[in-house]
PDB file of N, CA and C in Angstrom:
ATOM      1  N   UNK A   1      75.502 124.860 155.401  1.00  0.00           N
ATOM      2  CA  UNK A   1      74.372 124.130 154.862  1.00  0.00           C
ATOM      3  C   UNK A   1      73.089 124.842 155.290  1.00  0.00           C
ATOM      4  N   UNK A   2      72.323 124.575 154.718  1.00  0.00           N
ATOM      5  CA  UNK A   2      70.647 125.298 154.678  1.00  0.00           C
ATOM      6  C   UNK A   2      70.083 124.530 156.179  1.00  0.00           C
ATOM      7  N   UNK A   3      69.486 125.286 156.505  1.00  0.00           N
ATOM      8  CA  UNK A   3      68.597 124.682 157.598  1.00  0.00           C
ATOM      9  C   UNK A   3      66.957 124.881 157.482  1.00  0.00           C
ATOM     10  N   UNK A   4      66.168 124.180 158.497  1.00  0.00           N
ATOM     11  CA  UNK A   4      64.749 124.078 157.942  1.00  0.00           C
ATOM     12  C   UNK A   4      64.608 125.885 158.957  1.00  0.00           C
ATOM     13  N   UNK A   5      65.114 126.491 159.668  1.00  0.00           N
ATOM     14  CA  UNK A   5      64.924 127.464 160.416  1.00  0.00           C
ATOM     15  C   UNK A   5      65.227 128.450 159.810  1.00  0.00           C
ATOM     16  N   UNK A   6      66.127 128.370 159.351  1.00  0.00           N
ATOM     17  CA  UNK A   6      66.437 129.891 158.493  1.00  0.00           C
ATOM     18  C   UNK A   6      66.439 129.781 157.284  1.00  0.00           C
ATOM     19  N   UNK A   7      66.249 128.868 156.299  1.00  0.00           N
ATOM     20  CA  UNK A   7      65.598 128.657 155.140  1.00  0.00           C
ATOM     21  C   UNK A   7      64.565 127.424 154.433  1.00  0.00           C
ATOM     22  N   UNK A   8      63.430 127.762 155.148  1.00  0.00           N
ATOM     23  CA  UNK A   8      62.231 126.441 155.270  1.00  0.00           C
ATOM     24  C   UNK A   8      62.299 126.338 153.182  1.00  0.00           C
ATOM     25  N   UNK A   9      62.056 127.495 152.496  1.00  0.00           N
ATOM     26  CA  UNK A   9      61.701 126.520 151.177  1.00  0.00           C
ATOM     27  C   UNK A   9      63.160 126.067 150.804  1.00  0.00           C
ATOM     28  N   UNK A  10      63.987 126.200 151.073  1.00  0.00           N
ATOM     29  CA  UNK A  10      65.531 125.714 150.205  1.00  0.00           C
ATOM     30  C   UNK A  10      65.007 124.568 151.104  1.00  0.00           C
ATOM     31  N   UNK A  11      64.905 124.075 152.598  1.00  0.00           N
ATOM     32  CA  UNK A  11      65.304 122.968 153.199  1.00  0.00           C
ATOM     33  C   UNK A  11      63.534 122.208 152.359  1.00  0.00           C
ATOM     34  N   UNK A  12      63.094 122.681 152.326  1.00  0.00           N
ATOM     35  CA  UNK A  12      61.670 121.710 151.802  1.00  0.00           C
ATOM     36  C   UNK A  12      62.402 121.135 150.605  1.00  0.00           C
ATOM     37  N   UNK A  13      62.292 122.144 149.373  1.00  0.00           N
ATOM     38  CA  UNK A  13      63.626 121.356 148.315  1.00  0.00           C
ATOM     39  C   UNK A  13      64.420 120.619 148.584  1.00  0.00           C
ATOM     40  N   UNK A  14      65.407 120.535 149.096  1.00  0.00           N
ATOM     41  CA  UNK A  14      66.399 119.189 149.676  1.00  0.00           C
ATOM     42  C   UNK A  14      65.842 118.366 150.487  1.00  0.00           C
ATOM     43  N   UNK A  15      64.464 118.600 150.848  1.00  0.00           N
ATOM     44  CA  UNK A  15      64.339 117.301 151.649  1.00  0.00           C
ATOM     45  C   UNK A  15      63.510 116.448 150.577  1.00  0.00           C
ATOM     46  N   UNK A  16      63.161 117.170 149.385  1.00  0.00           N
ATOM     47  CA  UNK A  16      62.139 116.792 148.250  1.00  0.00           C
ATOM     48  C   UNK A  16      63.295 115.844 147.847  1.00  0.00           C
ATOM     49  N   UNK A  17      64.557 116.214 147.396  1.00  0.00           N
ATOM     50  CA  UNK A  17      65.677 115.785 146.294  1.00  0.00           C
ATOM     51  C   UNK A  17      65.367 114.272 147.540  1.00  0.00           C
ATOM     52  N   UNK A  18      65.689 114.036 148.596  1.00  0.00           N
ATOM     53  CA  UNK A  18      66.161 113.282 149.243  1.00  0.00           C
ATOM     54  C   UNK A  18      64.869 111.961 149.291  1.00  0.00           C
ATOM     55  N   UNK A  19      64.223 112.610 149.459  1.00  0.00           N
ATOM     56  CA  UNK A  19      62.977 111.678 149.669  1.00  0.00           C
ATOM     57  C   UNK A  19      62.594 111.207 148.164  1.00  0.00           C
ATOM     58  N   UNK A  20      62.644 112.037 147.211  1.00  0.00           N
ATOM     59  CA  UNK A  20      62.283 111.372 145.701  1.00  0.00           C
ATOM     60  C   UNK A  20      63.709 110.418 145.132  1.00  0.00           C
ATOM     61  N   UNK A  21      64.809 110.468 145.763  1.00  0.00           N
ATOM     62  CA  UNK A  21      65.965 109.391 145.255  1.00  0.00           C
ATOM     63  C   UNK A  21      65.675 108.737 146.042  1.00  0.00           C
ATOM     64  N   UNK A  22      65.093 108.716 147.455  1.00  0.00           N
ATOM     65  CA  UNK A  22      64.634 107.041 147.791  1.00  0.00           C
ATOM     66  C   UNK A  22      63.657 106.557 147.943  1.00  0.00           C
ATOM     67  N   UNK A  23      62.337 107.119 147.075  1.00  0.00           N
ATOM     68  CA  UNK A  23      61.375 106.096 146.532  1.00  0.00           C
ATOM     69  C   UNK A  23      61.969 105.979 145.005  1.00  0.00           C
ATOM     70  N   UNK A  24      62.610 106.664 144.205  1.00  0.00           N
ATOM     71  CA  UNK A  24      63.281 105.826 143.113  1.00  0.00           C
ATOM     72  C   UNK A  24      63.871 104.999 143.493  1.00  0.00           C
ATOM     73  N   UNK A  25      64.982 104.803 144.218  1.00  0.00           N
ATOM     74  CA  UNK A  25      65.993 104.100 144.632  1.00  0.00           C
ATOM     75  C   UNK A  25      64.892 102.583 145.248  1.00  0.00           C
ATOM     76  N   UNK A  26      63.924 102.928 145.826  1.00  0.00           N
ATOM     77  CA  UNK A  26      62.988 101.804 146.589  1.00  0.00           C
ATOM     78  C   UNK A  26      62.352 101.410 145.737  1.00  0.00           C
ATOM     79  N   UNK A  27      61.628 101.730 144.389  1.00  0.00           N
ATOM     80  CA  UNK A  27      61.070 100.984 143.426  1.00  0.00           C
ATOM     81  C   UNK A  27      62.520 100.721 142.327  1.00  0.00           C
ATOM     82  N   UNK A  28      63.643 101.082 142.349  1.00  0.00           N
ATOM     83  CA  UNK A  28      64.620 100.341 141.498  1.00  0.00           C
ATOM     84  C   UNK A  28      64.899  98.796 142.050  1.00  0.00           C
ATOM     85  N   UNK A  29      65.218  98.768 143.463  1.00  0.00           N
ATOM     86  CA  UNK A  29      65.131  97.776 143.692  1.00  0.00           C
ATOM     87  C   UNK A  29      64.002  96.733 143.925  1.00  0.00           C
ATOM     88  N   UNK A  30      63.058  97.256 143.867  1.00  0.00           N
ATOM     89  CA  UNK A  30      61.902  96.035 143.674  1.00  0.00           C
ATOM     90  C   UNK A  30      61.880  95.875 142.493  1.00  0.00           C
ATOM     91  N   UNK A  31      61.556  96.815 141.201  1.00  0.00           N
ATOM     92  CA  UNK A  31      61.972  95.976 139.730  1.00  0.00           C
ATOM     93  C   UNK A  31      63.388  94.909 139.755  1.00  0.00           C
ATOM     94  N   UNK A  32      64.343  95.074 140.275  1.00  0.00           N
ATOM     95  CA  UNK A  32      65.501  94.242 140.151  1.00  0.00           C
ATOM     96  C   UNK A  32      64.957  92.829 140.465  1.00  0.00           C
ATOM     97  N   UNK A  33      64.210  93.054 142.050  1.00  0.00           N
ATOM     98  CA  UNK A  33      64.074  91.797 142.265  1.00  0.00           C
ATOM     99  C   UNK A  33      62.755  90.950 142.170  1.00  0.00           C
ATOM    100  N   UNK A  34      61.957  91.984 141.090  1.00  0.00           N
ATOM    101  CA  UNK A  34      60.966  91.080 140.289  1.00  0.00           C
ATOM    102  C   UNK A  34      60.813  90.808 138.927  1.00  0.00           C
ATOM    103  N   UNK A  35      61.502  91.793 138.182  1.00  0.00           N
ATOM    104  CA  UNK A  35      61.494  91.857 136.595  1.00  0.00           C
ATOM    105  C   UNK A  35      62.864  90.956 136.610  1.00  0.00           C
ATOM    106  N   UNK A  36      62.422  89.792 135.399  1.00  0.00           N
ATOM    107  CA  UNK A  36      63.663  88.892 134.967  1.00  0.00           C
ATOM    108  C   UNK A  36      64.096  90.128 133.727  1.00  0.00           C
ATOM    109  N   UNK A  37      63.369  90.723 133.271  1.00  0.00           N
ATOM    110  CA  UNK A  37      63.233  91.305 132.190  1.00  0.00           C
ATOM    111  C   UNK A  37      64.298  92.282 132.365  1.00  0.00           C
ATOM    112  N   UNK A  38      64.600  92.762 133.326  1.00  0.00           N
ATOM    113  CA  UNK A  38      65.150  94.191 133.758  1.00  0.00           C
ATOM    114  C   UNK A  38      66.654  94.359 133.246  1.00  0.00           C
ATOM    115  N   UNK A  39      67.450  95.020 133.157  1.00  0.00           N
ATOM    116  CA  UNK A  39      68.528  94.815 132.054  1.00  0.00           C
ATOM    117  C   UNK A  39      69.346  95.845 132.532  1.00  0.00           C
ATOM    118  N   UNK A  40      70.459  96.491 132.085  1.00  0.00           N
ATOM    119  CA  UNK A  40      71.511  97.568 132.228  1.00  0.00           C
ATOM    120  C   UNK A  40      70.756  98.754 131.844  1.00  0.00           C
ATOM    121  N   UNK A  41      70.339  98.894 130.901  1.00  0.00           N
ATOM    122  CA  UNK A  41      69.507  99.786 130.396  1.00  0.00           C
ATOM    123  C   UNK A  41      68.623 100.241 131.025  1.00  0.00           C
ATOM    124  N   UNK A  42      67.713  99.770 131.543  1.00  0.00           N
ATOM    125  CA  UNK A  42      66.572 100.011 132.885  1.00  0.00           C
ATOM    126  C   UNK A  42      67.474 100.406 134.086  1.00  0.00           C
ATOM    127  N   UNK A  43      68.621  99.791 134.234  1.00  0.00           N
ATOM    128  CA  UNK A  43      69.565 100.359 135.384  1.00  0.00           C
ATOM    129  C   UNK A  43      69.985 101.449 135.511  1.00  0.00           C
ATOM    130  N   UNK A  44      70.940 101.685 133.921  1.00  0.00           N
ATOM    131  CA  UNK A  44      71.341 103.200 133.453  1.00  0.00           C
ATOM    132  C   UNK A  44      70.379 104.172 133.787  1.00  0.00           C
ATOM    133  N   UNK A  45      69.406 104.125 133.153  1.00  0.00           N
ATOM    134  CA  UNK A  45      67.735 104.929 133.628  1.00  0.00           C
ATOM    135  C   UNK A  45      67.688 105.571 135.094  1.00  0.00           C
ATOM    136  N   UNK A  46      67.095 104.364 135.634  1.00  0.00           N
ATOM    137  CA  UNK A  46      66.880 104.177 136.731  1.00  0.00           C
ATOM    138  C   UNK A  46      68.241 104.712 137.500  1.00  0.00           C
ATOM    139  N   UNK A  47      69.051 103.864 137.722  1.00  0.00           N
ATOM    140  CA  UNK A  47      70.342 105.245 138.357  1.00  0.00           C
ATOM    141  C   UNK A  47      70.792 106.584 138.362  1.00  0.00           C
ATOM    142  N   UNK A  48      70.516 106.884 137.205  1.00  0.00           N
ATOM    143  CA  UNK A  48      70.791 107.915 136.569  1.00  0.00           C
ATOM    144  C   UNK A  48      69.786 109.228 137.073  1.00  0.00           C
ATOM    145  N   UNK A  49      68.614 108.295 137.198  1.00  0.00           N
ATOM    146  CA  UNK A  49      67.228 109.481 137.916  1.00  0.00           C
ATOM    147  C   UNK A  49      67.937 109.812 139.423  1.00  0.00           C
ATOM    148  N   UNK A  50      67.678 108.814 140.060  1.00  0.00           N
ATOM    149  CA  UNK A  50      68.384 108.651 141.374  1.00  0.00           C
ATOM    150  C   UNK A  50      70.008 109.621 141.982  1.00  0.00           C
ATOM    151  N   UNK A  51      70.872 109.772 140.783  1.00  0.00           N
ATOM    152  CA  UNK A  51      71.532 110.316 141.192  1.00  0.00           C
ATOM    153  C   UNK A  51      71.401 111.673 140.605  1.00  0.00           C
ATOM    154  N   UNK A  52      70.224 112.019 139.595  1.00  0.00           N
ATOM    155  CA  UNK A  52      70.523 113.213 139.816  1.00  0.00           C
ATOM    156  C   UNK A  52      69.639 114.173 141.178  1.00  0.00           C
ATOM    157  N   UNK A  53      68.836 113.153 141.501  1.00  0.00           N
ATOM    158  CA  UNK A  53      68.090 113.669 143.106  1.00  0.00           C
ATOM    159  C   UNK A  53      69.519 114.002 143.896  1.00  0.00           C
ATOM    160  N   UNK A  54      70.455 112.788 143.890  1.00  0.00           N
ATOM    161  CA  UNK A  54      71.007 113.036 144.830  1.00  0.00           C
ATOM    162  C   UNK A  54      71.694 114.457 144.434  1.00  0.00           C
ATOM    163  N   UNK A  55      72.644 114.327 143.422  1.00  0.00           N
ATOM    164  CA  UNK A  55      73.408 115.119 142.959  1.00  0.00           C
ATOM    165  C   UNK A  55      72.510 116.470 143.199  1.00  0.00           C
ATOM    166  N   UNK A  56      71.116 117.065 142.881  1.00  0.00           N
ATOM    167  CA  UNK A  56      71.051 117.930 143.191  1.00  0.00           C
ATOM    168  C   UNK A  56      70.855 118.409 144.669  1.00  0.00           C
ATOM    169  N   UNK A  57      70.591 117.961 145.583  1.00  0.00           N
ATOM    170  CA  UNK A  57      70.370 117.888 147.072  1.00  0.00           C
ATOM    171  C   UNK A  57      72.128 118.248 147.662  1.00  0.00           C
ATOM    172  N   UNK A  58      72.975 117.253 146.881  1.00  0.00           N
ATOM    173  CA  UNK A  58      74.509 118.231 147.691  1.00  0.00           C
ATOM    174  C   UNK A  58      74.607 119.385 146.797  1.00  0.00           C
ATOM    175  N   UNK A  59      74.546 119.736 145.890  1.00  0.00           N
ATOM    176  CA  UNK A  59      74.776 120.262 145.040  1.00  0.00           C
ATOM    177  C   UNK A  59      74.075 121.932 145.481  1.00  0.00           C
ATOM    178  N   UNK A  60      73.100 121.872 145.996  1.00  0.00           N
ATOM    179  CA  UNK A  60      72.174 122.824 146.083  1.00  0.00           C
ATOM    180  C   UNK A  60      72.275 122.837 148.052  1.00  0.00           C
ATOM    181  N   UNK A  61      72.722 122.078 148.653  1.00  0.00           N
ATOM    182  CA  UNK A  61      72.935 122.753 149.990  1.00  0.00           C
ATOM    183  C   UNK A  61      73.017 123.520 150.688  1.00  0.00           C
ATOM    184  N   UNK A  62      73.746 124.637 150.055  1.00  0.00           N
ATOM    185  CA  UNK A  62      74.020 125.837 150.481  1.00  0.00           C
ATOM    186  C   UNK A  62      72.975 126.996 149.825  1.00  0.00           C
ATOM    187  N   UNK A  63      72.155 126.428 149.351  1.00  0.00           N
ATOM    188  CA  UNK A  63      71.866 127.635 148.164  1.00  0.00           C
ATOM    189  C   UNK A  63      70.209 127.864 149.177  1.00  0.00           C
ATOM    190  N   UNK A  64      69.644 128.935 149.040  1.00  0.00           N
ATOM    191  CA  UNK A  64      68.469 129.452 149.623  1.00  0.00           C
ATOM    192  C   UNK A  64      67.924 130.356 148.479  1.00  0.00           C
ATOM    193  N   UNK A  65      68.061 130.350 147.686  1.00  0.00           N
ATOM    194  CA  UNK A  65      67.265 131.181 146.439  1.00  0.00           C
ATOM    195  C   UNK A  65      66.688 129.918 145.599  1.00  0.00           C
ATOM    196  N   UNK A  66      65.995 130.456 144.400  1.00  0.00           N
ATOM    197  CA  UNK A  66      65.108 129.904 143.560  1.00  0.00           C
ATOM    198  C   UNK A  66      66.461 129.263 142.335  1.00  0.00           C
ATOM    199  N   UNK A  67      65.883 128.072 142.035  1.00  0.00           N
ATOM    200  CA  UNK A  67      66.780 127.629 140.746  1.00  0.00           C
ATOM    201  C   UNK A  67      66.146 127.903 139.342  1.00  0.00           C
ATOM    202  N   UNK A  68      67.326 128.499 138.271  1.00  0.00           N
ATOM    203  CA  UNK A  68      67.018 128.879 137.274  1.00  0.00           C
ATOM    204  C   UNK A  68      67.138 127.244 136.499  1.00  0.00           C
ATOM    205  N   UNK A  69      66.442 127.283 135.291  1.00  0.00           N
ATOM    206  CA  UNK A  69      66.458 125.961 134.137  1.00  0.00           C
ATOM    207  C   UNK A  69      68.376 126.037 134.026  1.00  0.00           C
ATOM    208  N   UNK A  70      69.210 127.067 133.717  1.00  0.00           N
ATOM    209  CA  UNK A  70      70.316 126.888 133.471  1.00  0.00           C
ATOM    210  C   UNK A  70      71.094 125.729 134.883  1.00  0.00           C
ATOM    211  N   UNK A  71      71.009 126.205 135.773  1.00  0.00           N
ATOM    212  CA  UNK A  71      71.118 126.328 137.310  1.00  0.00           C
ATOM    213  C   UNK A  71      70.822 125.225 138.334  1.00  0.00           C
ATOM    214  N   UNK A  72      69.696 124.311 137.047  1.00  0.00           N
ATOM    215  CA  UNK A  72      68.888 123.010 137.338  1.00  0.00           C
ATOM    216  C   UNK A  72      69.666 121.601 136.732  1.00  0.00           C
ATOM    217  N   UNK A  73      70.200 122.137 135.779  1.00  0.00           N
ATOM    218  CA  UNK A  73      70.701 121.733 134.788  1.00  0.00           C
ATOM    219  C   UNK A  73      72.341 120.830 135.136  1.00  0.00           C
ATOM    220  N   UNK A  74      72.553 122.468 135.675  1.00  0.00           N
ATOM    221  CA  UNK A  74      74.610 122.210 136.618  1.00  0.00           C
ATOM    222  C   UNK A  74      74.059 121.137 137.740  1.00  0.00           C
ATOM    223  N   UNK A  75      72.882 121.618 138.673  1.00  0.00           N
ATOM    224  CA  UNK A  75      73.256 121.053 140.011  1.00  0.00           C
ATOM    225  C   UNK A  75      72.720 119.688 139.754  1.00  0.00           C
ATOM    226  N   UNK A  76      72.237 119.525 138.786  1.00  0.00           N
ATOM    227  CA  UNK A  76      71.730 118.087 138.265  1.00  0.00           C
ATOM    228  C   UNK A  76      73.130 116.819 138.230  1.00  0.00           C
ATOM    229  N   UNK A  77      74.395 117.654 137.924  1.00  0.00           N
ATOM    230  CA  UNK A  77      75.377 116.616 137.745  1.00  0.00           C
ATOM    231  C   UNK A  77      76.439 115.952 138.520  1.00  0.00           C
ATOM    232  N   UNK A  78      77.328 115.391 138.320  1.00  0.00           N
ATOM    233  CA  UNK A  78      77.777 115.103 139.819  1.00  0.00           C
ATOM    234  C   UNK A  78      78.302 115.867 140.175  1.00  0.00           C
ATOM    235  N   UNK A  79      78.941 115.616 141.470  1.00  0.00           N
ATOM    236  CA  UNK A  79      79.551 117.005 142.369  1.00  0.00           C
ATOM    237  C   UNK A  79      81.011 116.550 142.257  1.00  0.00           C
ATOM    238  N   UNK A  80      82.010 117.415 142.154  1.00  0.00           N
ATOM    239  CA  UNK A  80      83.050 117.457 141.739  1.00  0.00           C
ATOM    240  C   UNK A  80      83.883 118.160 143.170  1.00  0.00           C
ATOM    241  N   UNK A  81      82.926 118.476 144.377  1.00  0.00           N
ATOM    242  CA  UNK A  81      83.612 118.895 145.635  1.00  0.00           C
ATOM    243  C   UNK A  81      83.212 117.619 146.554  1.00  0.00           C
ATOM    244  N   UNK A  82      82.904 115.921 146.344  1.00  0.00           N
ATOM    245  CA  UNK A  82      82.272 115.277 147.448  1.00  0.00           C
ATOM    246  C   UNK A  82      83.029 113.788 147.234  1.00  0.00           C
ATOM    247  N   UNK A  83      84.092 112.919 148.149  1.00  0.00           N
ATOM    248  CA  UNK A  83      84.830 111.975 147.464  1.00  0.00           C
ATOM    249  C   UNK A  83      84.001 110.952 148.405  1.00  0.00           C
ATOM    250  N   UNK A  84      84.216 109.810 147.196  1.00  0.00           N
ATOM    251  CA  UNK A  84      83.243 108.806 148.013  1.00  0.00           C
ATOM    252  C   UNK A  84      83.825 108.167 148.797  1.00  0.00           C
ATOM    253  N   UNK A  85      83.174 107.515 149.950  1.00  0.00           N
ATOM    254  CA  UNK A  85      83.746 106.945 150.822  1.00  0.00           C
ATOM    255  C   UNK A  85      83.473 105.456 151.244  1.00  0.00           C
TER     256      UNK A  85
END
């Protein structure tokens, strides 16, 4: 895994992915528990942002170079090496 010592901009990036899925994740749940309005659809959305923060943060762990649009795209989706627990 990347470290902030031997790779400060990869670790600034993952700490970006991490910190932007939980102020999504922190304003998903305050719409839940103020919008009556709020629906599956706003969920789908809203989750969907959230995990691709996450998804790119494991996804991109190891990596210390620059991400291409193709490259943004893959690590955007879920991870297919991480079982939930």
């Amino acid at each position: 895994m990347i470290s902030k010592e031997t790779a400060p901009e990869a670790w600034a990036t993952l700490m970006y992915e991490l910190e932007d899925a939980q102020e999504h994740l922190t304003s998903l749940i305050s719409k839940m528990n103020s919008d009556t309005e709020y629906d599956e659809v706003n969920l789908r959305i809203d989750l969907g942002h959230v995990f691709s923060h996450l998804n790119r943060a494991w996804n991109r762990r190891d990596a210390s170079g620059d991400t291409d649009k193709e490259n943004w795209q893959r690590d955007s989706q879920f991870p297919t090496d991480l079982e939930p627990t």
